[in-house]
C-alpha atoms as a PDB file:
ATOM      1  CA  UNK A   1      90.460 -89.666 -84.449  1.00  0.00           C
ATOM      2  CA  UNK A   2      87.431 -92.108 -85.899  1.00  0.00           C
ATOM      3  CA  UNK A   3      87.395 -94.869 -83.751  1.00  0.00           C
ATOM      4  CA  UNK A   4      84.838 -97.601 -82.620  1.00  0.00           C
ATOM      5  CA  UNK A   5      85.362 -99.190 -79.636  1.00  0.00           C
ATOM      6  CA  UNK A   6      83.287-102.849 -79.000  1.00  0.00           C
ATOM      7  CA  UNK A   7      82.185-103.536 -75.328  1.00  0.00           C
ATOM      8  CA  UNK A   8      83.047-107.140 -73.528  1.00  0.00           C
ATOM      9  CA  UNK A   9      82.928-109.362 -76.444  1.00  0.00           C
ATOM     10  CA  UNK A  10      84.028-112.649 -74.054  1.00  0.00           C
ATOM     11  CA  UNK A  11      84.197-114.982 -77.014  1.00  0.00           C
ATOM     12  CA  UNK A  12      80.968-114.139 -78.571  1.00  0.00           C
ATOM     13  CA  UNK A  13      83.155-113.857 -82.144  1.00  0.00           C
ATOM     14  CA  UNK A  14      79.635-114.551 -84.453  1.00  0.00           C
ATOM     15  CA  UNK A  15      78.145-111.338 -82.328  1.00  0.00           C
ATOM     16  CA  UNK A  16      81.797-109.674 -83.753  1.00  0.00           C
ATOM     17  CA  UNK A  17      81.589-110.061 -86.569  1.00  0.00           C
ATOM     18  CA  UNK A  18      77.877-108.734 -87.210  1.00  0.00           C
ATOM     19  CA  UNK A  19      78.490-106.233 -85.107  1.00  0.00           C
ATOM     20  CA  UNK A  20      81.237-104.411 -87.088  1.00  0.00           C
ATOM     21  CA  UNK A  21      79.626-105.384 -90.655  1.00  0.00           C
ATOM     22  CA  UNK A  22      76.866-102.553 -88.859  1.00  0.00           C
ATOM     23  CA  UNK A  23      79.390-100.623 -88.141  1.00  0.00           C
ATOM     24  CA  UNK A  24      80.661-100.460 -91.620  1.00  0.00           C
ATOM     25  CA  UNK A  25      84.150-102.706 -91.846  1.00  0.00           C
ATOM     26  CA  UNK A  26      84.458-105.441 -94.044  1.00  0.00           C
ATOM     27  CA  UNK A  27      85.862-108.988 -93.268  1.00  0.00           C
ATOM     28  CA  UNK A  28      87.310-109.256 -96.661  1.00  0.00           C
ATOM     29  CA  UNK A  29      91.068-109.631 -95.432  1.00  0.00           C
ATOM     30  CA  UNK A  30      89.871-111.968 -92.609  1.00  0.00           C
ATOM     31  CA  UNK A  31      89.259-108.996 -89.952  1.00  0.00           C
ATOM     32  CA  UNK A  32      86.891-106.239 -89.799  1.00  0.00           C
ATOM     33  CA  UNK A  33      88.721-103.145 -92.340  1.00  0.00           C
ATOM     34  CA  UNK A  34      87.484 -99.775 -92.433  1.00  0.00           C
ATOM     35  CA  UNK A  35      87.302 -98.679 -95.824  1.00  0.00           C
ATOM     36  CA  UNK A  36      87.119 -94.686 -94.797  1.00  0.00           C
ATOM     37  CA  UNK A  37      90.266 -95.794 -92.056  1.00  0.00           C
ATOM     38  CA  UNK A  38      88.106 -95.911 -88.822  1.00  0.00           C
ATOM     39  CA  UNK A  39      90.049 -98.264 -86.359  1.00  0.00           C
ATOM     40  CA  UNK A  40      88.168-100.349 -83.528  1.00  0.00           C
ATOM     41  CA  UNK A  41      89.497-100.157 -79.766  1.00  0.00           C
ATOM     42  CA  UNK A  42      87.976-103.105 -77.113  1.00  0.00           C
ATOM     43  CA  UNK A  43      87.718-102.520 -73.690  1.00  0.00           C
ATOM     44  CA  UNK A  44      89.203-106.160 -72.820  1.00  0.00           C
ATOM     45  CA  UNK A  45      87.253-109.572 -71.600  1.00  0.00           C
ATOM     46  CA  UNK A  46      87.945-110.591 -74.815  1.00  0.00           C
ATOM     47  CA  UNK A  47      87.810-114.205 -73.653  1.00  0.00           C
ATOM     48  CA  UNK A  48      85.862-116.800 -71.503  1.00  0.00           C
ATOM     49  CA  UNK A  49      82.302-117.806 -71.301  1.00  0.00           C
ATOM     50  CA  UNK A  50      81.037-117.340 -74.918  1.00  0.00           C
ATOM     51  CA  UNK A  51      82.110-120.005 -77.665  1.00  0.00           C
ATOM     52  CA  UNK A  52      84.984-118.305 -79.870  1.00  0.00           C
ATOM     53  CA  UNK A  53      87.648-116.866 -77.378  1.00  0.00           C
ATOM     54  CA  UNK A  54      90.494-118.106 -79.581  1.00  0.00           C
ATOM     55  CA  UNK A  55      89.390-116.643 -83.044  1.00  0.00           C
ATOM     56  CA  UNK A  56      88.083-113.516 -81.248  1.00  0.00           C
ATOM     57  CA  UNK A  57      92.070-113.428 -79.612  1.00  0.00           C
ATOM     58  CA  UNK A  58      93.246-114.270 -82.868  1.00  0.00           C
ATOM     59  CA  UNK A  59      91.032-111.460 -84.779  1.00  0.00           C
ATOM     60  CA  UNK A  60      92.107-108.395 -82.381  1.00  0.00           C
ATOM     61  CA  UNK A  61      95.707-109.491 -82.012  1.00  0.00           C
ATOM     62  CA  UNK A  62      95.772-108.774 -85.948  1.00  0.00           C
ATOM     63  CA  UNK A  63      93.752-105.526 -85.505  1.00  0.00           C
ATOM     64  CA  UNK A  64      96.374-104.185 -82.880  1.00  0.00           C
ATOM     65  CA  UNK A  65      99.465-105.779 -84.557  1.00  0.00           C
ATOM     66  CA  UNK A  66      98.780-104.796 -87.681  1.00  0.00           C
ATOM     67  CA  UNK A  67      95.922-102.444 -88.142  1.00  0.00           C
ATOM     68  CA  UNK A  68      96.076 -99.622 -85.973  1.00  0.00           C
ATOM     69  CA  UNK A  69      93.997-101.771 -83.161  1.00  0.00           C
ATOM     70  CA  UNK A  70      93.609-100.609 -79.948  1.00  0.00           C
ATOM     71  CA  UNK A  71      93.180-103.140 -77.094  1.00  0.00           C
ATOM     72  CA  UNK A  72      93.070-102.479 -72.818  1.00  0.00           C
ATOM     73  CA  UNK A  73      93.085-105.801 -70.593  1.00  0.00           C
ATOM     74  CA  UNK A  74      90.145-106.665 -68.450  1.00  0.00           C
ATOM     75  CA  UNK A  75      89.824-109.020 -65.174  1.00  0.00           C
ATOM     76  CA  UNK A  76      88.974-112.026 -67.302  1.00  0.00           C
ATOM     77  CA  UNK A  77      92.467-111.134 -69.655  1.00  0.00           C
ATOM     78  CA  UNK A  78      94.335-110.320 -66.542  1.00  0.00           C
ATOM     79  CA  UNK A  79      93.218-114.163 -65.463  1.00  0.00           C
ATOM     80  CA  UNK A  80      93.795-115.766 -68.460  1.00  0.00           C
ATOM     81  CA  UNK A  81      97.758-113.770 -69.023  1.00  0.00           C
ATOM     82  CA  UNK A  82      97.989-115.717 -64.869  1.00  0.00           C
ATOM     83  CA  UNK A  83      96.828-118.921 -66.408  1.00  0.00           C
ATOM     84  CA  UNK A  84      99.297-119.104 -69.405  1.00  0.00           C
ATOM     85  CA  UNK A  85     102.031-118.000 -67.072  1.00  0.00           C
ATOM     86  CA  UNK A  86     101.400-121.165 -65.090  1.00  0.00           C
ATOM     87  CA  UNK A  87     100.074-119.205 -61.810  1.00  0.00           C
ATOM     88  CA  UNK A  88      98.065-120.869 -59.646  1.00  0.00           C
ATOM     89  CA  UNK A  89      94.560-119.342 -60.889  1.00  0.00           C
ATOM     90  CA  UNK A  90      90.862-121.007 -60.170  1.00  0.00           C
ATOM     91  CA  UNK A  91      89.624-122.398 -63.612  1.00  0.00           C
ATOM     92  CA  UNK A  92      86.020-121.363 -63.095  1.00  0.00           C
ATOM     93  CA  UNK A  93      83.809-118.044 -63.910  1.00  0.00           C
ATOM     94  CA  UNK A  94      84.151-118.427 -67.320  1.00  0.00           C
ATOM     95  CA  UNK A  95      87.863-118.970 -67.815  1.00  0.00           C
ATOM     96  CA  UNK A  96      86.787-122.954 -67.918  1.00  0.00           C
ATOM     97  CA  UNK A  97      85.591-122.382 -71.577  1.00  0.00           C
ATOM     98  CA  UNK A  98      88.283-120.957 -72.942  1.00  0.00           C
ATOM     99  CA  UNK A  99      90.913-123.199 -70.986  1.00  0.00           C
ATOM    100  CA  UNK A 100      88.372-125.833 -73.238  1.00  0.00           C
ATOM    101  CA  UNK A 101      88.745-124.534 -76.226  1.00  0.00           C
ATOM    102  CA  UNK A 102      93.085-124.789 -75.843  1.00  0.00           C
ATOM    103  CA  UNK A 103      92.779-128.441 -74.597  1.00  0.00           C
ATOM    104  CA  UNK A 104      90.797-129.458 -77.410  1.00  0.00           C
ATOM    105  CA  UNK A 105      94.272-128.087 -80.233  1.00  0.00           C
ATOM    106  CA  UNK A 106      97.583-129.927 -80.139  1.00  0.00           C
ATOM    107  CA  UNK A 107     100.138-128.318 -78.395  1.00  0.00           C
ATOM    108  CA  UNK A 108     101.639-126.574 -80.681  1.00  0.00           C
ATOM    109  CA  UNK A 109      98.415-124.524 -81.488  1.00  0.00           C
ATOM    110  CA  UNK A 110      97.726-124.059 -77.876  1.00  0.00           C
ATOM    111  CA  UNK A 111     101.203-122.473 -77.822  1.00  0.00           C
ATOM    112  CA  UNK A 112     100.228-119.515 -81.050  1.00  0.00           C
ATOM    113  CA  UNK A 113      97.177-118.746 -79.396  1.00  0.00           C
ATOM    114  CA  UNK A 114      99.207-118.107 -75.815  1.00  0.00           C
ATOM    115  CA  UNK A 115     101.960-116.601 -77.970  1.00  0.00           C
ATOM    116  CA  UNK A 116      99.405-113.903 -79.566  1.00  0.00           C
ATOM    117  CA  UNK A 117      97.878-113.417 -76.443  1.00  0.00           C
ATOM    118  CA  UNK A 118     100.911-112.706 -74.288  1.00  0.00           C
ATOM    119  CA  UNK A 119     102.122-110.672 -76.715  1.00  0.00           C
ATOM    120  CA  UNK A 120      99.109-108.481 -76.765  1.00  0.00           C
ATOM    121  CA  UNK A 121      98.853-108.701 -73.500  1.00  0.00           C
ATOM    122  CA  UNK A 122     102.373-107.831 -72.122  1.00  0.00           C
ATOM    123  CA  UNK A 123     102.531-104.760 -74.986  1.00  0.00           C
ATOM    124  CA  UNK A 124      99.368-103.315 -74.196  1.00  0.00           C
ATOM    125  CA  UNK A 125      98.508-100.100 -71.782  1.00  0.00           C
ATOM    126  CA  UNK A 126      96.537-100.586 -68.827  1.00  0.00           C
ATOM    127  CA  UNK A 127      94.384 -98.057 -70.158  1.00  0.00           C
ATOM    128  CA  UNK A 128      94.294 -96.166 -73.329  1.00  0.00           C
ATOM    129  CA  UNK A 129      94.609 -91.908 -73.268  1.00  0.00           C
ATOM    130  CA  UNK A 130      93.728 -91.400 -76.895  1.00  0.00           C
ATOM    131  CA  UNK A 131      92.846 -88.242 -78.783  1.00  0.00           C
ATOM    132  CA  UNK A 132      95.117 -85.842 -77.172  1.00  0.00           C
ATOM    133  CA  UNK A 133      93.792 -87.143 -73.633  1.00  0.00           C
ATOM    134  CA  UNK A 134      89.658 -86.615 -74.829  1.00  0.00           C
ATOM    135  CA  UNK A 135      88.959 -89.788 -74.728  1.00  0.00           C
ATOM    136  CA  UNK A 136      90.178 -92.810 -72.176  1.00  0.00           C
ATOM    137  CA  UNK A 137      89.355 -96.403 -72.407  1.00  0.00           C
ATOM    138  CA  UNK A 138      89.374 -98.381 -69.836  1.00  0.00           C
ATOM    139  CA  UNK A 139      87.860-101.973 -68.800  1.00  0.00           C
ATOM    140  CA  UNK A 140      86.191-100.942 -65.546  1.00  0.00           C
ATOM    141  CA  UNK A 141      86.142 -97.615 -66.039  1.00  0.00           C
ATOM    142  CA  UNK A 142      88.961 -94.946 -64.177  1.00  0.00           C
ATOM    143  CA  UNK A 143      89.034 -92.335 -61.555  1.00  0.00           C
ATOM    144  CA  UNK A 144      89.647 -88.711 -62.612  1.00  0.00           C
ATOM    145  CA  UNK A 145      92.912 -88.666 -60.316  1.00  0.00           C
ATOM    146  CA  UNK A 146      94.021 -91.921 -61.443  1.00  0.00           C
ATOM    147  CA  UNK A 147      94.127 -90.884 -65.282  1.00  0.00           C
ATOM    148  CA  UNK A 148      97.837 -90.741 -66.185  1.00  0.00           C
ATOM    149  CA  UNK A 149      98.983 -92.965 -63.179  1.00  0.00           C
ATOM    150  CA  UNK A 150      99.803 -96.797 -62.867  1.00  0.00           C
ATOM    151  CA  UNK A 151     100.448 -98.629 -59.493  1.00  0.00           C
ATOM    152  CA  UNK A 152      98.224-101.242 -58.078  1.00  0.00           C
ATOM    153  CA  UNK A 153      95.538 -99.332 -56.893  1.00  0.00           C
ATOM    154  CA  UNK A 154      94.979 -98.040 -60.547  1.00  0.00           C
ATOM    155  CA  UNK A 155      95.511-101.505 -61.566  1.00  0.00           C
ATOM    156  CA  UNK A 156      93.012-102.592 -59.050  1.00  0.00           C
ATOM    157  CA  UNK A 157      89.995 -99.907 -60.430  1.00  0.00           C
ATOM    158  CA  UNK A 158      90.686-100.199 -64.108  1.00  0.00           C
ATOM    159  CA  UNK A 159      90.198-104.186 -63.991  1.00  0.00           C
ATOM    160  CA  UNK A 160      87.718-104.750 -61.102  1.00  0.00           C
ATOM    161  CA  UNK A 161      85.970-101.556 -60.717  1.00  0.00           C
ATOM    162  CA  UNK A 162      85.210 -99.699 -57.411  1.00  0.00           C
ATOM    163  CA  UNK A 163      85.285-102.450 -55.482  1.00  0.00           C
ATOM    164  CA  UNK A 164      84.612-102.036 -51.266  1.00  0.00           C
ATOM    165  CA  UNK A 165      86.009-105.910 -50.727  1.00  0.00           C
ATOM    166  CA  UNK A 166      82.647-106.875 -49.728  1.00  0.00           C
ATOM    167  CA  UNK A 167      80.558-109.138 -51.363  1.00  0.00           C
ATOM    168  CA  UNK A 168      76.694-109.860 -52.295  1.00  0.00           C
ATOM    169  CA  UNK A 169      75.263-112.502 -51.522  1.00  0.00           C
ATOM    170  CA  UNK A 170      75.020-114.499 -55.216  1.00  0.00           C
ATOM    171  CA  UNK A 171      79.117-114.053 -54.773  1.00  0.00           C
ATOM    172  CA  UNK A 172      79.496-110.782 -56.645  1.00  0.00           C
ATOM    173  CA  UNK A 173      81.780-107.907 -55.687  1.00  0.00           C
ATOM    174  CA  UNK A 174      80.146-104.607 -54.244  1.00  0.00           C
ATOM    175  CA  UNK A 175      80.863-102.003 -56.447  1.00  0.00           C
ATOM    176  CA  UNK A 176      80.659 -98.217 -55.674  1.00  0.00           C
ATOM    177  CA  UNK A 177      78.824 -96.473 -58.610  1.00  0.00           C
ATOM    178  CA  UNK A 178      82.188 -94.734 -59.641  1.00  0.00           C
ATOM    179  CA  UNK A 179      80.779 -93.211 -62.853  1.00  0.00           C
ATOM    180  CA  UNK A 180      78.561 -90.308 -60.618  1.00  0.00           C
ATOM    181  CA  UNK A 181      81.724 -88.886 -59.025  1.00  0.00           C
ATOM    182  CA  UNK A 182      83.628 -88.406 -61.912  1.00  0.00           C
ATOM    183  CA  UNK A 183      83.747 -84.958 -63.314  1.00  0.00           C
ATOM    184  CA  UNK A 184      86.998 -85.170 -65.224  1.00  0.00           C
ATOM    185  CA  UNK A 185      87.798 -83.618 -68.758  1.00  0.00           C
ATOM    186  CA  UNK A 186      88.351 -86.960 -70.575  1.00  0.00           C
ATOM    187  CA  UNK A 187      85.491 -89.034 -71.976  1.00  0.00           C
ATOM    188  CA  UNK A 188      85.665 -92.699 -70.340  1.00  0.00           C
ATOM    189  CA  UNK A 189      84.873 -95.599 -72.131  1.00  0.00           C
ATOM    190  CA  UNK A 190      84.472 -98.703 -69.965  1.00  0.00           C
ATOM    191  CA  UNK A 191      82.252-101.850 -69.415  1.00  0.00           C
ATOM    192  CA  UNK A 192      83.047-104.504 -67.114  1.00  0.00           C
ATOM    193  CA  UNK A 193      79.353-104.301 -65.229  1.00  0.00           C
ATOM    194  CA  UNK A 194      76.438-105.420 -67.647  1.00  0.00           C
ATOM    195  CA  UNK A 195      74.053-103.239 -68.274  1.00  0.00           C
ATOM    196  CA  UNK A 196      70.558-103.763 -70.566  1.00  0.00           C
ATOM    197  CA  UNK A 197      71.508-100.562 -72.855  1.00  0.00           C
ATOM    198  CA  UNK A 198      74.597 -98.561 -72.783  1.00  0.00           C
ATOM    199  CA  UNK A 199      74.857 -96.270 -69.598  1.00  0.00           C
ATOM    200  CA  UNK A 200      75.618 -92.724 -69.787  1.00  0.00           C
ATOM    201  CA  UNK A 201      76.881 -90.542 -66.919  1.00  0.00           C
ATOM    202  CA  UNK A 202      77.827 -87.575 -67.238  1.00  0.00           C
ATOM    203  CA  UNK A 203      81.084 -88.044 -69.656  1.00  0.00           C
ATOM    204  CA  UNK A 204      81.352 -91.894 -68.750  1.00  0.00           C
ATOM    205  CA  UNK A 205      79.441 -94.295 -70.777  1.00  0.00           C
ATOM    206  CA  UNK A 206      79.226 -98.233 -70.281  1.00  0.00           C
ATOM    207  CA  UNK A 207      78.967-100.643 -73.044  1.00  0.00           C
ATOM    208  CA  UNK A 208      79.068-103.807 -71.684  1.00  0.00           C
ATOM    209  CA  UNK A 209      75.371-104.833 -72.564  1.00  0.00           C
ATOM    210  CA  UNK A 210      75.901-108.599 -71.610  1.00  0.00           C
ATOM    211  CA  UNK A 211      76.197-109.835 -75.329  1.00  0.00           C
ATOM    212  CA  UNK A 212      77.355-113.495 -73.399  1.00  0.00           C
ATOM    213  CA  UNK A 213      74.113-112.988 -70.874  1.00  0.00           C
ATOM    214  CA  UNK A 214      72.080-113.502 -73.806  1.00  0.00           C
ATOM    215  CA  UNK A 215      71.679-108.936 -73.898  1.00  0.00           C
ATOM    216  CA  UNK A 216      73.651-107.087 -76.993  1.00  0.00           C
ATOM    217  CA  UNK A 217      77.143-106.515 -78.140  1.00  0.00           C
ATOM    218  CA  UNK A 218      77.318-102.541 -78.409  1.00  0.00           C
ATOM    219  CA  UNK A 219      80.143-100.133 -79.854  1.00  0.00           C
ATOM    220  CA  UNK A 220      80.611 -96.539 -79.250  1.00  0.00           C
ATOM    221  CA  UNK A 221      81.516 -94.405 -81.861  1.00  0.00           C
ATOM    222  CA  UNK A 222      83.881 -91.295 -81.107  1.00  0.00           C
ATOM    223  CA  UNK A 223      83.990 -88.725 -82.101  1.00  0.00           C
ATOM    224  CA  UNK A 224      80.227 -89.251 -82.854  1.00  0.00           C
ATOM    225  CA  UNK A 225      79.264 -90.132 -79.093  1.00  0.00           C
ATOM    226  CA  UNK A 226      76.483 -92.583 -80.473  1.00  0.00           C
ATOM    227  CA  UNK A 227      76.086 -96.163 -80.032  1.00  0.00           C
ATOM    228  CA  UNK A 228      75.331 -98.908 -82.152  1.00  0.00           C
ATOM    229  CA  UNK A 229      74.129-102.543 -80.907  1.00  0.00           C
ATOM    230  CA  UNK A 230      73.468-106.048 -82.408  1.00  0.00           C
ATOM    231  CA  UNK A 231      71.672-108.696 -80.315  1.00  0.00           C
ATOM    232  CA  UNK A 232      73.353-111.836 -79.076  1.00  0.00           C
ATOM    233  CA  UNK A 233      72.948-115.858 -79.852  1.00  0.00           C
ATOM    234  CA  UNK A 234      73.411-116.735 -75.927  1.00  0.00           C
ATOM    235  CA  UNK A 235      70.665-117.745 -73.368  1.00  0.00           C
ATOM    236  CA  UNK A 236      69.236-114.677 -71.966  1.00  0.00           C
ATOM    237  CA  UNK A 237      70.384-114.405 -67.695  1.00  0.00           C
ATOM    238  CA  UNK A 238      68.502-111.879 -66.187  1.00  0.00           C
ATOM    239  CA  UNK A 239      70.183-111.622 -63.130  1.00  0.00           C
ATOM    240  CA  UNK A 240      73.444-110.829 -64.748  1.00  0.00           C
ATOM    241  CA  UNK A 241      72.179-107.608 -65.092  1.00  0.00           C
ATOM    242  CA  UNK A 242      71.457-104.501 -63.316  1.00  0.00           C
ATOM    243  CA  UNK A 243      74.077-103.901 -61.220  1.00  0.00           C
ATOM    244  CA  UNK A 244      73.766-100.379 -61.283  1.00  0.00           C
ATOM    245  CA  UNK A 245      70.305 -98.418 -62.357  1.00  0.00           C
END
């Protein structure tokens, strides 16, 4: 398969858009089309933070309804699917923007954008095992035992990572450096953790180069195995990065 999958976009839709005119697809239909059939995959946190979540929901809902699209949740999606089901769920870390961006339509075009997103959502995998199981994407990356499972502890590492349930002291979650261990077959596609230029390891690579931290919005190309960036609008935050060397 010929497929290009975008890191954490996380509403940074002008980023999006430049991004995959690099990458070859053109926006004349309203979304980014292939013309030699490549597809795009997104490895969730589609949402909060940046300044577009809506039209970047609206944009891959159409890709995966319609145009062979192929979408996994991450932590910020698995928040935002809480907040539309009217869970109790703190409006804060990012999710304040988008929540923003839904009070400022009428209620009846609140109510689309929750439909589109519930929908892809609810219809989605946790993870995606494409290519005859070569190539998995998944938000915070996977364990080599956990590929082809789903229960909460899978749950637990594909959204939030490795986590130990301790803490630093700016608030973030320790995270074990997963990516080392893993010696599986499959190649993982994940982001999650920003990172100032995609991170390979071994046959793991993370594209989540902080495009809303003011770093890059990056795609991986498979079967390729390259990487292609743009750089981003947003404030540069150094200390968003480097979690991991």
């Amino acid at each position: 398969m010929n497929i290009d999958i975008i890191g954490d976009i996380h509403g940074c839709f002008s980023e999006f858009e430049s991004l995959t005119r690099e990458l070859g697809y053109s926006w004349e239909s309203g979304v980014p089309i292939h013309p030699e059939g490549r597809v795009l995959g997104f490895v969730g946190d589609l949402t909060d933070r940046g300044p577009h979540s809506l039209k970047v929901i609206k944009a891959v809902w159409t890709l995966w309804k319609h145009h062979g699209g192929y979408y996994v949740p991450g932590n910020h999606c698995n928040k935002l699917y809480r907040y539309f089901l009217g869970r109790k769920v703190q409006i804060a870390h990012g999710l304040e923007t988008t929540v923003a961006e839904l009070d400022n339509l009428s209620q009846k075009e609140a109510n689309h954008y929750k439909r589109l997103f519930m929908e892809l959502y609810e219809d989605s995998p946790l993870y995606q095992s494409l290519d005859e199981g070569n190539l998995v994407i998944a938000h915070a990356g996977i364990r080599e035992d956990y590929i082809g499972k789903v229960n909460k502890s899978v749950k637990t590492f594909v959204l939030y990572g490795d986590i130990t349930g301790e803490f630093h002291p700016d608030g973030r979650p320790v995270r074990r450096d997963w990516a080392k261990k893993y010696h599986g077959k499959p190649f993982i596609v994940y982001g999650h953790t920003p990172v100032h230029k995609p991170r390979t390891v071994g046959k793991t690579i993370n594209i989540d180069t902080g495009c809303v931290f003011g770093g890059k919005l990056t795609a991986f190309r498979y079967p390729e195995i390259e990487t292609v960036s743009v750089p981003s609008s947003m404030p540069y935050i150094s200390e968003k990065f480097g979690y991991f060397s």
